[in-house]
C-alpha atoms as a PDB file:
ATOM      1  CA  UNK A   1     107.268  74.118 116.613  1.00  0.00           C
ATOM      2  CA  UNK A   2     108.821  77.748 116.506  1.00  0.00           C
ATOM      3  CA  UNK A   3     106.679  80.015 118.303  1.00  0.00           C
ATOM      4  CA  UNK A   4     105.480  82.702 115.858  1.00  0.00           C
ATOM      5  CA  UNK A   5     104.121  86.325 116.897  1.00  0.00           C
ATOM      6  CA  UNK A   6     100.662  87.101 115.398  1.00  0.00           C
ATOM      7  CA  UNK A   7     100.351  90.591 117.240  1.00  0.00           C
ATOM      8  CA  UNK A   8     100.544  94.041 115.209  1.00  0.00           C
ATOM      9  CA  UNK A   9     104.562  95.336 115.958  1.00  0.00           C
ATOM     10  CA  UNK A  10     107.092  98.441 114.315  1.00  0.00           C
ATOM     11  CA  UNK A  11     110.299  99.043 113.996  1.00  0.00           C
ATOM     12  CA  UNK A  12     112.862 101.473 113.294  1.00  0.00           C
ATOM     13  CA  UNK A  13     115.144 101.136 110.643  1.00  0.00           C
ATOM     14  CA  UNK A  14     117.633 103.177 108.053  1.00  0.00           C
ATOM     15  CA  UNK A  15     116.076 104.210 104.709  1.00  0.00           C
ATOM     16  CA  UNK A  16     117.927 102.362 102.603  1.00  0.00           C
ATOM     17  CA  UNK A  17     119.073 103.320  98.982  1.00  0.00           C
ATOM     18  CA  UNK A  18     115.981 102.005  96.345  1.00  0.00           C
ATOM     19  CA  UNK A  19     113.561 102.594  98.902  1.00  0.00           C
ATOM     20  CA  UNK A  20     109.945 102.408  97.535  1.00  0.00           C
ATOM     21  CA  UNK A  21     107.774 102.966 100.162  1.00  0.00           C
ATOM     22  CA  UNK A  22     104.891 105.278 100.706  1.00  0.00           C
ATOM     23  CA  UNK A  23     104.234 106.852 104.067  1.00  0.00           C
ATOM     24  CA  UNK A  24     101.140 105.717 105.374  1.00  0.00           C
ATOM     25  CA  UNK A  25     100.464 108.976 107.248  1.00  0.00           C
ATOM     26  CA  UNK A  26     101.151 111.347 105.246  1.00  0.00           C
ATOM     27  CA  UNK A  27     101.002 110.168 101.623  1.00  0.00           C
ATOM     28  CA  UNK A  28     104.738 110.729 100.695  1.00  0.00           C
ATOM     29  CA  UNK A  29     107.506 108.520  99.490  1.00  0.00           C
ATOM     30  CA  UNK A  30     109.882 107.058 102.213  1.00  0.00           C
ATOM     31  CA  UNK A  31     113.430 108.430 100.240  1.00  0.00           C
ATOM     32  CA  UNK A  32     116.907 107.407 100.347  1.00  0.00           C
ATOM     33  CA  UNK A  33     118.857 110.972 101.153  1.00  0.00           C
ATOM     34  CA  UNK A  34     122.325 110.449 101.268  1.00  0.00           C
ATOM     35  CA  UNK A  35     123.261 113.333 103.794  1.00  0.00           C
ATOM     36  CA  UNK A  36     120.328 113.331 106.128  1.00  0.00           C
ATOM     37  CA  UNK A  37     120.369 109.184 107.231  1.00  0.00           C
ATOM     38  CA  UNK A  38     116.551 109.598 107.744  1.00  0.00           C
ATOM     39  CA  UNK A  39     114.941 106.643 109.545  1.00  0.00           C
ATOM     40  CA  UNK A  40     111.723 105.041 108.991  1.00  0.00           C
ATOM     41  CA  UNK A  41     109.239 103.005 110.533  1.00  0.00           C
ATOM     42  CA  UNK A  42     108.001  99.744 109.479  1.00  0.00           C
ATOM     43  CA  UNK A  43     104.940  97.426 110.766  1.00  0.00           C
ATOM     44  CA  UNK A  44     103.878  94.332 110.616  1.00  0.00           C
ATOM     45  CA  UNK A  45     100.173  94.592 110.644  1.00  0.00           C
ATOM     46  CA  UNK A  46      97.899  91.789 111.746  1.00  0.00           C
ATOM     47  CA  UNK A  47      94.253  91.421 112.123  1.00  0.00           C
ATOM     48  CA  UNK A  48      92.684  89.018 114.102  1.00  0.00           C
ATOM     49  CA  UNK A  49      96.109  86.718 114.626  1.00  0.00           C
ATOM     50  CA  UNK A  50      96.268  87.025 110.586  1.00  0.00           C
ATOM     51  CA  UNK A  51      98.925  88.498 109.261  1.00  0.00           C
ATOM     52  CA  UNK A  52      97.451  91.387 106.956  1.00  0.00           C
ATOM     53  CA  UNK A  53      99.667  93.740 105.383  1.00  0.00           C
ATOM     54  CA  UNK A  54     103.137  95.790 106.234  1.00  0.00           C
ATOM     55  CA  UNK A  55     102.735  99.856 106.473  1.00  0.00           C
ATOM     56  CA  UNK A  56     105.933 102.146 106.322  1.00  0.00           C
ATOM     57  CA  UNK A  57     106.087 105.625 107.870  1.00  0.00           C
ATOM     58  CA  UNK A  58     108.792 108.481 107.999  1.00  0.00           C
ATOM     59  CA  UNK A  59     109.717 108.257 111.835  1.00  0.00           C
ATOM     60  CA  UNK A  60     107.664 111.564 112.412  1.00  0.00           C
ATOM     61  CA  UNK A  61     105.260 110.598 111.325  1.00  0.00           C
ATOM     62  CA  UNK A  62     104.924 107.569 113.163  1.00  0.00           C
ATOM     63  CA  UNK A  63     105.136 109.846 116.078  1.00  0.00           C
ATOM     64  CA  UNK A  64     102.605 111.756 114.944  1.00  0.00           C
ATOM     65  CA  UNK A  65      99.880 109.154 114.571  1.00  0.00           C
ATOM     66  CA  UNK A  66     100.288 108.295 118.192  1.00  0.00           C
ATOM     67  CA  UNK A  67     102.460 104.777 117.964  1.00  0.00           C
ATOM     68  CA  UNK A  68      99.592 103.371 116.458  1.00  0.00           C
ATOM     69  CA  UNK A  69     101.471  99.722 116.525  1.00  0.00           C
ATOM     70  CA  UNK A  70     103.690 100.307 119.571  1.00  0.00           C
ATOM     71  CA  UNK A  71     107.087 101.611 120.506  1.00  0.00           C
ATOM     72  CA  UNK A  72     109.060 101.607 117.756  1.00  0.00           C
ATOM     73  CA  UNK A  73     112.784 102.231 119.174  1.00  0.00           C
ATOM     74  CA  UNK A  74     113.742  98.588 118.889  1.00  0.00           C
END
């Protein structure tokens, strides 16, 4: 059996083109911007070992809520 992780966890990636996302912290859309290359951060969210729900953030803001699912420079 494959061992699965059940613990909250975030990552950086690239905003990609098409991106729909909403920002979590602060409320605004997580947009493709061709010049800038603007990251993002995503997390896997999980309550009590249950998988739960996945929460995007610009990587500022991420910053700005204190890491609230861990480092996120992987």
């Amino acid at each position: 059996m494959a061992h699965v992780m059940s613990i909250s966890r975030a990552v950086t990636r690239m905003i990609e083109p098409g991106n729909s996302a909403i920002c979590v912290q602060c409320g605004a859309p997580v947009k493709f911007v061709a010049r800038a290359q603007g990251k993002q951060v995503i997390a896997n969210v999980y309550i009590d070992g249950n998988w739960a729900r996945v929460e995007h953030f610009h990587a500022d803001c991420y910053q700005d809520a204190g890491q609230p699912y861990g480092d996120a420079s992987n």
